[in-house]
PDB file of N, CA and C in Angstrom:
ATOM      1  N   UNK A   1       0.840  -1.181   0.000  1.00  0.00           N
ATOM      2  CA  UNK A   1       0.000   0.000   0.000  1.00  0.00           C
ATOM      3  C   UNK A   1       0.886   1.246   0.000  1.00  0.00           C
ATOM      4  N   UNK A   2       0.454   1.744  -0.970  1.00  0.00           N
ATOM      5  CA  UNK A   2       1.149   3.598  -1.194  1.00  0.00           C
ATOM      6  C   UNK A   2       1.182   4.379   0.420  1.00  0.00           C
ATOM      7  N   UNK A   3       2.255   4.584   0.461  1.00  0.00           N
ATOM      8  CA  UNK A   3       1.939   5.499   1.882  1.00  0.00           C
ATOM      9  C   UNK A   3       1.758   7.329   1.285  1.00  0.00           C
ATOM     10  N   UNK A   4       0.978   8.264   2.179  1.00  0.00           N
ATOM     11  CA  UNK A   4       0.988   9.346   2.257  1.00  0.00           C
ATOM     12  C   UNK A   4       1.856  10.223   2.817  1.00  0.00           C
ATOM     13  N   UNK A   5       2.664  10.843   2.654  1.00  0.00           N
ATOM     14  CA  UNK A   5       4.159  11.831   3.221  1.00  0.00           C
ATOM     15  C   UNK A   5       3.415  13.138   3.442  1.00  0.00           C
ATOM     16  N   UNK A   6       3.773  13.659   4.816  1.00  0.00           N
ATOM     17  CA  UNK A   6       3.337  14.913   4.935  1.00  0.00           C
ATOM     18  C   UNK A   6       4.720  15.455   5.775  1.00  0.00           C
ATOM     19  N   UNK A   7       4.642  16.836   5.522  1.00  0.00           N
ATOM     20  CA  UNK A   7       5.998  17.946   6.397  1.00  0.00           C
ATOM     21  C   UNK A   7       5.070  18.133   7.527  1.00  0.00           C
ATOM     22  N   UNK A   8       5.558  18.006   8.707  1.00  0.00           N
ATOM     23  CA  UNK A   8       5.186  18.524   9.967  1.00  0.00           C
ATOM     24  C   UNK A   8       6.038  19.220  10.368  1.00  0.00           C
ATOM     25  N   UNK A   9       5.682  20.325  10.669  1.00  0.00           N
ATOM     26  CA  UNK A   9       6.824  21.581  11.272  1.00  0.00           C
ATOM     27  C   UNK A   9       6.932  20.954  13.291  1.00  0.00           C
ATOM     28  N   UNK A  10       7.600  20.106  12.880  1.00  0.00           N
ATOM     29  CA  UNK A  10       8.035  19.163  14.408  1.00  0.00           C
ATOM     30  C   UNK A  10       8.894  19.407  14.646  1.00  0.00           C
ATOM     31  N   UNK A  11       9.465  19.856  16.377  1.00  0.00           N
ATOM     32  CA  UNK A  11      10.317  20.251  16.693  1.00  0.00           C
ATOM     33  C   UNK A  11      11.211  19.640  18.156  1.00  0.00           C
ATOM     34  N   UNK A  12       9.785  18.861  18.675  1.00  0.00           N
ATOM     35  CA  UNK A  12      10.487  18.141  19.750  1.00  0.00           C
ATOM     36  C   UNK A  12       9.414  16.901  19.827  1.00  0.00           C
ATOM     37  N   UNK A  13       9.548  16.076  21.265  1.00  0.00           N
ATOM     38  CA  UNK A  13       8.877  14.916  20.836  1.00  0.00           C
ATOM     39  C   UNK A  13       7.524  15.174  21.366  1.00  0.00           C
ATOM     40  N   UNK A  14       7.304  16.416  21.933  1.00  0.00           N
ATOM     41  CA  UNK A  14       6.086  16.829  22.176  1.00  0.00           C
ATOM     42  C   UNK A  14       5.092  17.142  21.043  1.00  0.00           C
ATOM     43  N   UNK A  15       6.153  17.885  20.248  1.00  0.00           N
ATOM     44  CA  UNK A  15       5.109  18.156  18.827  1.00  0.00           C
ATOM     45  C   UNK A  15       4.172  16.437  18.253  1.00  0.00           C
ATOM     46  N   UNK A  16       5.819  15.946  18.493  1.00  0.00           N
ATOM     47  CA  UNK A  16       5.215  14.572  17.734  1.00  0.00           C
ATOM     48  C   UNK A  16       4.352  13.832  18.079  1.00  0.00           C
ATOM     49  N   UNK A  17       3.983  13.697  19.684  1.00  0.00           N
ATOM     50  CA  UNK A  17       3.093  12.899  20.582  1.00  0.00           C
ATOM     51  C   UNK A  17       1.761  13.915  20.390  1.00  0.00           C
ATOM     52  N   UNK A  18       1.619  15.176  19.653  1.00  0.00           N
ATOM     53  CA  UNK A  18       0.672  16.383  19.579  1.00  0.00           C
ATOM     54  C   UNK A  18       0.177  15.505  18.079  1.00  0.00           C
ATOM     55  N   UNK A  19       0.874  15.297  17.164  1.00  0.00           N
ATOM     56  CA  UNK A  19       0.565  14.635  15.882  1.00  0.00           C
ATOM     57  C   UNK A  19      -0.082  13.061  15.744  1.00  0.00           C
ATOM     58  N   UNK A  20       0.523  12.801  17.286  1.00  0.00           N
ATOM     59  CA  UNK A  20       0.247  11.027  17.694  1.00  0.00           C
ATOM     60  C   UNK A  20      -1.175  11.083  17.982  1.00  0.00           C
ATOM     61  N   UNK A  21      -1.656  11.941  18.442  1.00  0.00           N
ATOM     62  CA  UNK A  21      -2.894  12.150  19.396  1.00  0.00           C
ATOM     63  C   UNK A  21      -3.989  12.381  18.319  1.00  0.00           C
ATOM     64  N   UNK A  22      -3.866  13.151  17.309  1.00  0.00           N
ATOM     65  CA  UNK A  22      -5.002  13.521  16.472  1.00  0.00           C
ATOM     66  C   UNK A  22      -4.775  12.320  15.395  1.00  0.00           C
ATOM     67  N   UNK A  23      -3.887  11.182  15.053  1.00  0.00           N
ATOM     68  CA  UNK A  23      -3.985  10.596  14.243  1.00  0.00           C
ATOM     69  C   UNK A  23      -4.316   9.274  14.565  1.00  0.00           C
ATOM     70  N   UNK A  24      -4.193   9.042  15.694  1.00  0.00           N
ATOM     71  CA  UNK A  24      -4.994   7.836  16.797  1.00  0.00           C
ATOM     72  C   UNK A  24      -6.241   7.986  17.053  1.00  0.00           C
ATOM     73  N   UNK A  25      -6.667   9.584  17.290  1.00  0.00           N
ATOM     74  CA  UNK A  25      -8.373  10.004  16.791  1.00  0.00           C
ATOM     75  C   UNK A  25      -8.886   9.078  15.781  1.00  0.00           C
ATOM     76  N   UNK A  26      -8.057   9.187  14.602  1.00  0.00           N
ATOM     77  CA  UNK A  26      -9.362   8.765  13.124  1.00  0.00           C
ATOM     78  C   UNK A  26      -9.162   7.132  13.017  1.00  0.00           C
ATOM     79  N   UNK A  27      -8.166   6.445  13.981  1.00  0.00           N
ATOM     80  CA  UNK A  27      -8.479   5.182  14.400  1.00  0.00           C
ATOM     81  C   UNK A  27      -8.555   4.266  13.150  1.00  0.00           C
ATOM     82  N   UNK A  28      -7.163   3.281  13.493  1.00  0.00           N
ATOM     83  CA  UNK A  28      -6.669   2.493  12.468  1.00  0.00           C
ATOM     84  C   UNK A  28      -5.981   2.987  11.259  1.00  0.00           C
ATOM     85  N   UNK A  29      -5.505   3.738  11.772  1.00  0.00           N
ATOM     86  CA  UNK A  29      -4.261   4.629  11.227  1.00  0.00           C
ATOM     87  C   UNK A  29      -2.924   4.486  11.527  1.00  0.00           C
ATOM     88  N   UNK A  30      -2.123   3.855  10.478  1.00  0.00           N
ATOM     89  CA  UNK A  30      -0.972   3.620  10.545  1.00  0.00           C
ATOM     90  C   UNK A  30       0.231   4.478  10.187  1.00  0.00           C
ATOM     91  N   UNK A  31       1.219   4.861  11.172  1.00  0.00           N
ATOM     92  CA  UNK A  31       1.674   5.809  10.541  1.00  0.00           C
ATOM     93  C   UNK A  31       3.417   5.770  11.384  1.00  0.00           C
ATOM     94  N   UNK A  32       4.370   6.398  10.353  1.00  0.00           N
ATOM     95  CA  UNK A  32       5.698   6.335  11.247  1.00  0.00           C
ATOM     96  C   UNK A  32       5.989   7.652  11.504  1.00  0.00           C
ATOM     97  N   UNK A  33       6.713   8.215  12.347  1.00  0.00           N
ATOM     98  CA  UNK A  33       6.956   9.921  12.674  1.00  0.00           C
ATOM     99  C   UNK A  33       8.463   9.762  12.546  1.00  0.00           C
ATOM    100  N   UNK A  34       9.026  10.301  11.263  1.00  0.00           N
ATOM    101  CA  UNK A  34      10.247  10.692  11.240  1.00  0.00           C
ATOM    102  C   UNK A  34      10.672  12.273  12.040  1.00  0.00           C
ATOM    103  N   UNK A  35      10.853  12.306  13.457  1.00  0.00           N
ATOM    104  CA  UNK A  35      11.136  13.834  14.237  1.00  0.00           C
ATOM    105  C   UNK A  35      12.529  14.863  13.010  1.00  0.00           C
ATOM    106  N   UNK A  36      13.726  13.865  13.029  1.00  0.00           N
ATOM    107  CA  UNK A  36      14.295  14.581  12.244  1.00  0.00           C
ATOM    108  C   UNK A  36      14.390  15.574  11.316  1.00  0.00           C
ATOM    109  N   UNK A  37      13.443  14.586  10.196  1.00  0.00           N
ATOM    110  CA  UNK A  37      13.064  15.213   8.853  1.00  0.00           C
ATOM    111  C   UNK A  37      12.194  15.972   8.963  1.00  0.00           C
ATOM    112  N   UNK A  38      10.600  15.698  10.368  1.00  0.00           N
ATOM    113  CA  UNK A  38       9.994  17.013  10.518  1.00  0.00           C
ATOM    114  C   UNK A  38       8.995  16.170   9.431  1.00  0.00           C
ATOM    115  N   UNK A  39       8.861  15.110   8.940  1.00  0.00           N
ATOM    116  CA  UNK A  39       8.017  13.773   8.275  1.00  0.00           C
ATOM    117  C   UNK A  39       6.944  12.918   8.698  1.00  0.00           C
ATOM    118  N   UNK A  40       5.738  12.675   8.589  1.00  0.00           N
ATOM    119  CA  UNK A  40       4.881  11.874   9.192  1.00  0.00           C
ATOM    120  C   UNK A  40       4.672  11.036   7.459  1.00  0.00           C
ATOM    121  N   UNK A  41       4.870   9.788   7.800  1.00  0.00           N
ATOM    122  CA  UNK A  41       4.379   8.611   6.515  1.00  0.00           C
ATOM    123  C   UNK A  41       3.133   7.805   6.849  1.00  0.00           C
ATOM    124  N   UNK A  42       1.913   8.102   6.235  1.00  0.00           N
ATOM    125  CA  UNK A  42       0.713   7.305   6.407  1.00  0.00           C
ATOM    126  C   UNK A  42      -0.120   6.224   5.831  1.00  0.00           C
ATOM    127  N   UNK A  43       0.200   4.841   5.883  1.00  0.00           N
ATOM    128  CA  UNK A  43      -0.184   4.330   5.712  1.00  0.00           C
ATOM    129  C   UNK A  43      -2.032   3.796   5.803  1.00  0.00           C
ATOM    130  N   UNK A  44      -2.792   4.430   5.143  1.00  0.00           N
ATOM    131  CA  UNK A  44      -4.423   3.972   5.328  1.00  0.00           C
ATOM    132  C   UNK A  44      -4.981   4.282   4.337  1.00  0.00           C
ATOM    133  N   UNK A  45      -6.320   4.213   5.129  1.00  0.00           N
ATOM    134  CA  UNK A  45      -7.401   4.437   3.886  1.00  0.00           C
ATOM    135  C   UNK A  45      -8.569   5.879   3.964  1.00  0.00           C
ATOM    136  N   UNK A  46      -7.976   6.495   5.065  1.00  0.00           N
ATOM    137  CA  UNK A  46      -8.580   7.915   5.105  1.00  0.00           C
ATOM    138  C   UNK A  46      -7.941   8.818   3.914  1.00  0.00           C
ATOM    139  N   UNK A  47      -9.209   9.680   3.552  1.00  0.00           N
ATOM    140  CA  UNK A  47      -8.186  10.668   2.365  1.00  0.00           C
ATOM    141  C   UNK A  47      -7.402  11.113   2.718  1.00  0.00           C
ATOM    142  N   UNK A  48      -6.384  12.155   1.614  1.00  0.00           N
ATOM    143  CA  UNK A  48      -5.486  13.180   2.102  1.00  0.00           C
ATOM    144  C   UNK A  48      -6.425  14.466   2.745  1.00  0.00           C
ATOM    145  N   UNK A  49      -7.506  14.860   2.628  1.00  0.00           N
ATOM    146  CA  UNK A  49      -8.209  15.341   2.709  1.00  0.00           C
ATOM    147  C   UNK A  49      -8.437  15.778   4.141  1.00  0.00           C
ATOM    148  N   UNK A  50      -8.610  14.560   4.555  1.00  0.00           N
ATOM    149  CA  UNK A  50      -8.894  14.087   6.183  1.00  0.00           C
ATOM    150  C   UNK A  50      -7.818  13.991   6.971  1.00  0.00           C
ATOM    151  N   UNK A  51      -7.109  13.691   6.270  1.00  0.00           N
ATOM    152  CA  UNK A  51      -5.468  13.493   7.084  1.00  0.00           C
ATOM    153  C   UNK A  51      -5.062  14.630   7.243  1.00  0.00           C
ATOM    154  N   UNK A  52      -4.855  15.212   6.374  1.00  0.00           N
ATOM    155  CA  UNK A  52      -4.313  16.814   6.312  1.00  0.00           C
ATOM    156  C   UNK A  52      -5.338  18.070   7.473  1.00  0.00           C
ATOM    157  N   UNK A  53      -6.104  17.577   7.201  1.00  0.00           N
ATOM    158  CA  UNK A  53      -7.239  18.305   8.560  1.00  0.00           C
ATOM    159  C   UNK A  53      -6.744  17.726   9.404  1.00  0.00           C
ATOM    160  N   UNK A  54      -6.807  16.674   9.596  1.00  0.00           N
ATOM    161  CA  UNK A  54      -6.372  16.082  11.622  1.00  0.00           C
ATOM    162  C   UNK A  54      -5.047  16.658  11.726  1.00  0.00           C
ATOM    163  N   UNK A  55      -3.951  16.908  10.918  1.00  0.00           N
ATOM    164  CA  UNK A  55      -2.849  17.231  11.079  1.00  0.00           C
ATOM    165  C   UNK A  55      -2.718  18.394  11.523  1.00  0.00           C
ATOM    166  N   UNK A  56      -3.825  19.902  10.945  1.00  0.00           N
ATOM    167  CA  UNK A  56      -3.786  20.799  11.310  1.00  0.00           C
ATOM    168  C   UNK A  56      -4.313  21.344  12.150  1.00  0.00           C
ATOM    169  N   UNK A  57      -5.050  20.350  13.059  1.00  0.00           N
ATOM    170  CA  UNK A  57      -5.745  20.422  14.395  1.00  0.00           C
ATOM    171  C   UNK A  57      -4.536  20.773  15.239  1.00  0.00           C
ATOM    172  N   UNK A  58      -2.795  19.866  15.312  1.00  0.00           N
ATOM    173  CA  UNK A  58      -2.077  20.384  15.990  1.00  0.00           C
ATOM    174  C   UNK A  58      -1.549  21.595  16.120  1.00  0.00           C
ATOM    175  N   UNK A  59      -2.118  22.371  15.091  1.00  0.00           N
ATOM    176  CA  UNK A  59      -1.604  23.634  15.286  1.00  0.00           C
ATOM    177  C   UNK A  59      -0.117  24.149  14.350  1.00  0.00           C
ATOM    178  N   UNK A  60       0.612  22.841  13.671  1.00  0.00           N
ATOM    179  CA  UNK A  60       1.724  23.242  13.301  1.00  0.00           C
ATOM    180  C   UNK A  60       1.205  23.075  12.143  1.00  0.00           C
ATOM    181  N   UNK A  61       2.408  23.823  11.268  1.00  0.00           N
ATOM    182  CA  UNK A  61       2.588  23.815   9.777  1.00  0.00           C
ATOM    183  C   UNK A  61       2.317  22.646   8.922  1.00  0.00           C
ATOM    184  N   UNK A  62       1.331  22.363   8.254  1.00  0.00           N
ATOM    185  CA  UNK A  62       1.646  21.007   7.197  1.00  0.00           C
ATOM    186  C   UNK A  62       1.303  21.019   6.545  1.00  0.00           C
ATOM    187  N   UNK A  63       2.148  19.988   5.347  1.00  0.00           N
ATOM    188  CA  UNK A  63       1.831  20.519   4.249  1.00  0.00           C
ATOM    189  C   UNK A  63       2.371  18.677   3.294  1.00  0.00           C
ATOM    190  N   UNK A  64       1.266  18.529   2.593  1.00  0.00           N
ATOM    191  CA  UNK A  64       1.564  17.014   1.958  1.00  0.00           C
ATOM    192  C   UNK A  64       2.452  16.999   0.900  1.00  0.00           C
ATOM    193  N   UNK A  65       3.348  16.216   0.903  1.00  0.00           N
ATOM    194  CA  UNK A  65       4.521  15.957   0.327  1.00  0.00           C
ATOM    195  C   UNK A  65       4.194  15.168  -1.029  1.00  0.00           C
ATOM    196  N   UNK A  66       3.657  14.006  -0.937  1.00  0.00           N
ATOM    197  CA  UNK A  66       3.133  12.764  -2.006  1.00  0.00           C
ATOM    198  C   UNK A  66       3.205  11.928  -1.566  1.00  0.00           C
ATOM    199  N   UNK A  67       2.963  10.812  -2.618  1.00  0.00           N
ATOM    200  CA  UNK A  67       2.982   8.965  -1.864  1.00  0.00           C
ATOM    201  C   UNK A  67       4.292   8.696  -2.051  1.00  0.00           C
ATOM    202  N   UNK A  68       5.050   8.234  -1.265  1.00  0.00           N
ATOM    203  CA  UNK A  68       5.965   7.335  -1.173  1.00  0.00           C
ATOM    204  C   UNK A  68       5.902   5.913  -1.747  1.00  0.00           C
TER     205      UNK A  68
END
């Protein structure tokens, strides 16, 4: 399955556990948090649509990259 790449303007592991929280919301959502790169990779079947909204519930910058 194609994964979804998004930029998260992540900066510590708080941001990331802030990104963990709204993407455990839409439930059965698979996903890895690269902190480094400031990267979330999503594996599912919610749109980008939807993903990209829960993402900006945290408050940070994002912005979708493409499928991997």
């Amino acid at each position: 399955m194609p994964k979804h790449v998004f930029s998260v303007d992540m900066t510590c592991g708080s941001c990331a556990a802030a990104v963990s929280r709204v993407l455990d919301k839409l439930g059965g959502v698979k996903y890895d948090t690269d902190l480094p790169n400031k990267e979330i990779c999503i594996g599912s079947e919610p749109s980008v649509d939807t993903l990209l909204a829960a993402l900006k519930k945290t408050g940070k910058t994002v912005s979708y990259l493409g499928l991997e």
